[in-house]
Each structure stands twice: as structure tokens, then as C-alpha cells.
C-alpha atoms as a PDB file:
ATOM      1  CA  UNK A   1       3.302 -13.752 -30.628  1.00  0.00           C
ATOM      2  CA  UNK A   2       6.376 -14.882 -28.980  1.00  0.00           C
ATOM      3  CA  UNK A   3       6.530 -17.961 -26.424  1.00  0.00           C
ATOM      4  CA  UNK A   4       7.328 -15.358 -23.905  1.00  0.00           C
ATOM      5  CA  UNK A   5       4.380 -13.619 -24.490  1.00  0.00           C
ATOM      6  CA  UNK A   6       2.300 -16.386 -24.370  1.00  0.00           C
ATOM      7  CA  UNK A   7       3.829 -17.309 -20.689  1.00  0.00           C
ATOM      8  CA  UNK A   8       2.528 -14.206 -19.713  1.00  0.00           C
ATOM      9  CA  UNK A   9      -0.769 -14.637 -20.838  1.00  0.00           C
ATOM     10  CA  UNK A  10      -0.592 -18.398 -19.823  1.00  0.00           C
ATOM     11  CA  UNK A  11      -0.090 -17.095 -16.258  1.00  0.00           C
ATOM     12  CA  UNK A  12      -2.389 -14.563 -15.838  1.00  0.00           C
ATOM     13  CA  UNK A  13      -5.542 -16.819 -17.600  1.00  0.00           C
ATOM     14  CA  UNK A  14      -4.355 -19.200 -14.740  1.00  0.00           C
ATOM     15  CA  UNK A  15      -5.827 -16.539 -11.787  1.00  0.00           C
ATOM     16  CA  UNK A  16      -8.458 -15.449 -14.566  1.00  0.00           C
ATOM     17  CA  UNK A  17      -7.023 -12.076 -15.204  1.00  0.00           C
ATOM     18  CA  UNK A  18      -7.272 -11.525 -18.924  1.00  0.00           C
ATOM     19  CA  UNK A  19      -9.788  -9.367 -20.691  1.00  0.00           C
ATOM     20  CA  UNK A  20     -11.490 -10.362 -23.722  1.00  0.00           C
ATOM     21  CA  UNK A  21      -8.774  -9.613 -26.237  1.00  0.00           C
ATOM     22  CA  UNK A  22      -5.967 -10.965 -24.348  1.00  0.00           C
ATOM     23  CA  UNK A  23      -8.154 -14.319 -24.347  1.00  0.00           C
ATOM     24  CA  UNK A  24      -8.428 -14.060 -28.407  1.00  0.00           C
ATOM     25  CA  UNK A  25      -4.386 -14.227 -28.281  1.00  0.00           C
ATOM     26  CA  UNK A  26      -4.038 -16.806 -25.315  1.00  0.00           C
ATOM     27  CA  UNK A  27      -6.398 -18.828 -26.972  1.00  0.00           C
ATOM     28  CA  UNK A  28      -4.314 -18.198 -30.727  1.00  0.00           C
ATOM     29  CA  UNK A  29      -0.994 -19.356 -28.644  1.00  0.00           C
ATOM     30  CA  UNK A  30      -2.372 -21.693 -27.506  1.00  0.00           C
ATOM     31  CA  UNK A  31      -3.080 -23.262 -31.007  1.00  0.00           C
ATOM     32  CA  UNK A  32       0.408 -21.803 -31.966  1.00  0.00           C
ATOM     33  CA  UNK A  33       2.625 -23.426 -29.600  1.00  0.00           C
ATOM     34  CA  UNK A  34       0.538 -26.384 -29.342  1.00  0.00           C
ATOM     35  CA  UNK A  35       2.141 -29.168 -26.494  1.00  0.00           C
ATOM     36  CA  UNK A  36       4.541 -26.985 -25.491  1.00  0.00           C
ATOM     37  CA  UNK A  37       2.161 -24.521 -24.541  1.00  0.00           C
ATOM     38  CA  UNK A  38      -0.123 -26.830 -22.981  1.00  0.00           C
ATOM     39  CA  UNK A  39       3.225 -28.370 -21.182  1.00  0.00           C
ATOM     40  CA  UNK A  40       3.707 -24.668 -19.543  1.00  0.00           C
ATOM     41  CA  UNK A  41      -0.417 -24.568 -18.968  1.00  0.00           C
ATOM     42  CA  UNK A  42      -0.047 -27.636 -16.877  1.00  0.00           C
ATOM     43  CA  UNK A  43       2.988 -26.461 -15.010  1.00  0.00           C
ATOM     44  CA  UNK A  44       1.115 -23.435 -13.666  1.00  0.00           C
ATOM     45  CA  UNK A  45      -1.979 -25.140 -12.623  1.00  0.00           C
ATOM     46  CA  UNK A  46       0.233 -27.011 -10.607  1.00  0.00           C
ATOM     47  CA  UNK A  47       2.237 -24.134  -9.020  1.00  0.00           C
ATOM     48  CA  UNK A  48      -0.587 -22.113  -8.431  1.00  0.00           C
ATOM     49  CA  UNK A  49      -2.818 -25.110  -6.833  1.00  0.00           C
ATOM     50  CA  UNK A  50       0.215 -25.307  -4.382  1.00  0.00           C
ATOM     51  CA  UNK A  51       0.136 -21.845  -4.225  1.00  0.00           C
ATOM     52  CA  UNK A  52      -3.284 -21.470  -2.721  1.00  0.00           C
ATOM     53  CA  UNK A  53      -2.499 -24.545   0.041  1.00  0.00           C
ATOM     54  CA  UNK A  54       0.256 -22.643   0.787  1.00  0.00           C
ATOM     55  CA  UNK A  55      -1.600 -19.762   2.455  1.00  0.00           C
ATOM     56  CA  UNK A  56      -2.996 -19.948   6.066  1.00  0.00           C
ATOM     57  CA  UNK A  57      -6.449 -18.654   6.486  1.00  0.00           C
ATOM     58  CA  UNK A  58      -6.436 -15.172   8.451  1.00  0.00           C
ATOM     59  CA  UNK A  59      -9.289 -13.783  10.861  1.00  0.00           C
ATOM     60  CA  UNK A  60     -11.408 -11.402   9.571  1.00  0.00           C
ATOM     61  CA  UNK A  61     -11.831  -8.452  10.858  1.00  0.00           C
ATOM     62  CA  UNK A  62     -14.308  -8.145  14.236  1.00  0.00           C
ATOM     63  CA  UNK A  63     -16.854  -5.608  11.697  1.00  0.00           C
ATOM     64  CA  UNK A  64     -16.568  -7.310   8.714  1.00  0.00           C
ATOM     65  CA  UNK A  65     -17.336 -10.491  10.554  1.00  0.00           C
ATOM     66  CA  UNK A  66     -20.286  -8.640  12.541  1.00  0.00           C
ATOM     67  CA  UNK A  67     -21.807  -7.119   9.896  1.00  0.00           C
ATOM     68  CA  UNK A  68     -22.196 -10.413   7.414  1.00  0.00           C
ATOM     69  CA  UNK A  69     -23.324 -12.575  10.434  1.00  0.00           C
ATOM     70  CA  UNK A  70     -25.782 -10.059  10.673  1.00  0.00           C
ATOM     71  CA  UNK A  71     -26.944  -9.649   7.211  1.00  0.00           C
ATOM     72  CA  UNK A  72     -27.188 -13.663   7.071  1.00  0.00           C
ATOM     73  CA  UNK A  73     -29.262 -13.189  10.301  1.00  0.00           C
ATOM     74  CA  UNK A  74     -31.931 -10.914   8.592  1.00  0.00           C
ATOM     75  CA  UNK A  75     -31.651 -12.785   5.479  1.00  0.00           C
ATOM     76  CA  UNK A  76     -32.617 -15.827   7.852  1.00  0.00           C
ATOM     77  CA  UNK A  77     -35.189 -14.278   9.191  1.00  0.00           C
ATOM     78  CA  UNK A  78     -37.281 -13.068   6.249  1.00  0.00           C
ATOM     79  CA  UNK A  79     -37.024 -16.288   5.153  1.00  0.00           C
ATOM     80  CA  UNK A  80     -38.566 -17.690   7.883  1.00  0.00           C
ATOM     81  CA  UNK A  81     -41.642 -15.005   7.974  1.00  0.00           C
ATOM     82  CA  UNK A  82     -41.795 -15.451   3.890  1.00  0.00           C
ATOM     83  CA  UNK A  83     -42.290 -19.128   4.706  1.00  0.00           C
ATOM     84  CA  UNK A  84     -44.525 -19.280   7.424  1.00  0.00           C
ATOM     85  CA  UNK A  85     -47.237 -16.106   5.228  1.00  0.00           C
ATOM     86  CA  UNK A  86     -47.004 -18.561   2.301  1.00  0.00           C
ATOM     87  CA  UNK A  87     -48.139 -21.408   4.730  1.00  0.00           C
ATOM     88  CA  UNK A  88     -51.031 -19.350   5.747  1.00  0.00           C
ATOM     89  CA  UNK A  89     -51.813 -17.934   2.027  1.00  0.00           C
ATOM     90  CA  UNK A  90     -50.250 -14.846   2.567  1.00  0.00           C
ATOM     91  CA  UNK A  91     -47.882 -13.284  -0.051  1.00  0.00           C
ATOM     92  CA  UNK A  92     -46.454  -9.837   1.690  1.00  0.00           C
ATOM     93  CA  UNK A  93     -43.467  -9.681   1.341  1.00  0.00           C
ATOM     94  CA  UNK A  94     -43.497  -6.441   2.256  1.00  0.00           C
ATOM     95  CA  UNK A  95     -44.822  -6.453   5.469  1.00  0.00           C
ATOM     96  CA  UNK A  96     -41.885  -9.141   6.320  1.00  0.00           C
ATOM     97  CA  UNK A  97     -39.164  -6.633   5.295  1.00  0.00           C
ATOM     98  CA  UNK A  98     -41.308  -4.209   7.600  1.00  0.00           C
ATOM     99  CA  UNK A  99     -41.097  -6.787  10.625  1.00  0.00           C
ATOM    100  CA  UNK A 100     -37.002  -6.892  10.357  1.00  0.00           C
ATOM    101  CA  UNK A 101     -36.671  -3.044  10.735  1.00  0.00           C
END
């Protein structure tokens, strides 16, 4: 492996993007190239950590926003009725899936 290579690894291990062999070689030039390569590790950490604070958050989308306030809702909910069987002895779960629908 060439130190160009191993940028290209280097980056993409940086957004966790390489499959199991690619790691086997990262993790090789990384042993290979020694401070230099941990030099260029430490320069994309940074540039990706300024990167991410770079972006402005976006609304979601009206459904999508709809639909998992909803499912934490029901999720909620059957806690709640899971809780308050156990309280009184009761383990039916079932029957508090059946009170949500």
C-alpha cells in the first residue's frame, strides 16, 4: 500500500465507511506509515468535526415528524399500562397492545 491509498482509507474510516477488509489494510497502514499516518488521522478528525458544525439542522418533513411522534406516543403509552398491570400483579402484555389499537 501506497500513502495515497492509505488517505483514502484514512478518510473513509473517519465517517465509518470501510468494510471488514478495508479495515485489515487501514489498520496495516496504519502500522506502515506510522506518525505520518496518524499526523493525516488527526487532520481529518479535525476537518470532519468542523464539518458536521458546519451544517444547519433542517425540518423534517410534516409525516416523518407525525408518524415518530406518534410511534413514541404508543410506545408511551404501553408503557404506562405495562406499569400500572405490574403494580396490580398483572403481566398481559397482551391485552395492553390490545388497548392501543
Amino acid at each position: 500500500m501506497n500513502f495515497e491509498e492509505f488517505q483514502h482509507l484514512a478518510r473513509l474510516s473517519i465517517v465509518g465507511a470501510l468494510d471488514p477488509d478495508e479495515l485489515v489494510q487501514f489498520e496495516g497502514g496504519r502500522l506502515e506509515f506510522g506518525a505520518e499516518a496518524e499526523a493525516f488521522l488527526d487532520e481529518c478528525r479535525k476537518l470532519n468535526a468542523v464539518f458536521a458544525l458546519s451544517l444547519h439542522p433542517c425540518e423534517p418533513d410534516p409525516r416523518t415528524k407525525a408518524r415518530l411522534f406518534k410511534q413514541i406516543m404508543r410506545s408511551s403509552l404501553l408503557s404506562r399500562v405495562v406499569r400500572k398491570r405490574r403494580e396490580r400483579g398483572e403481566l398481559l402484555v397482551s391485552k395492553a397492545a390490545q388497548e392501543l389499537n
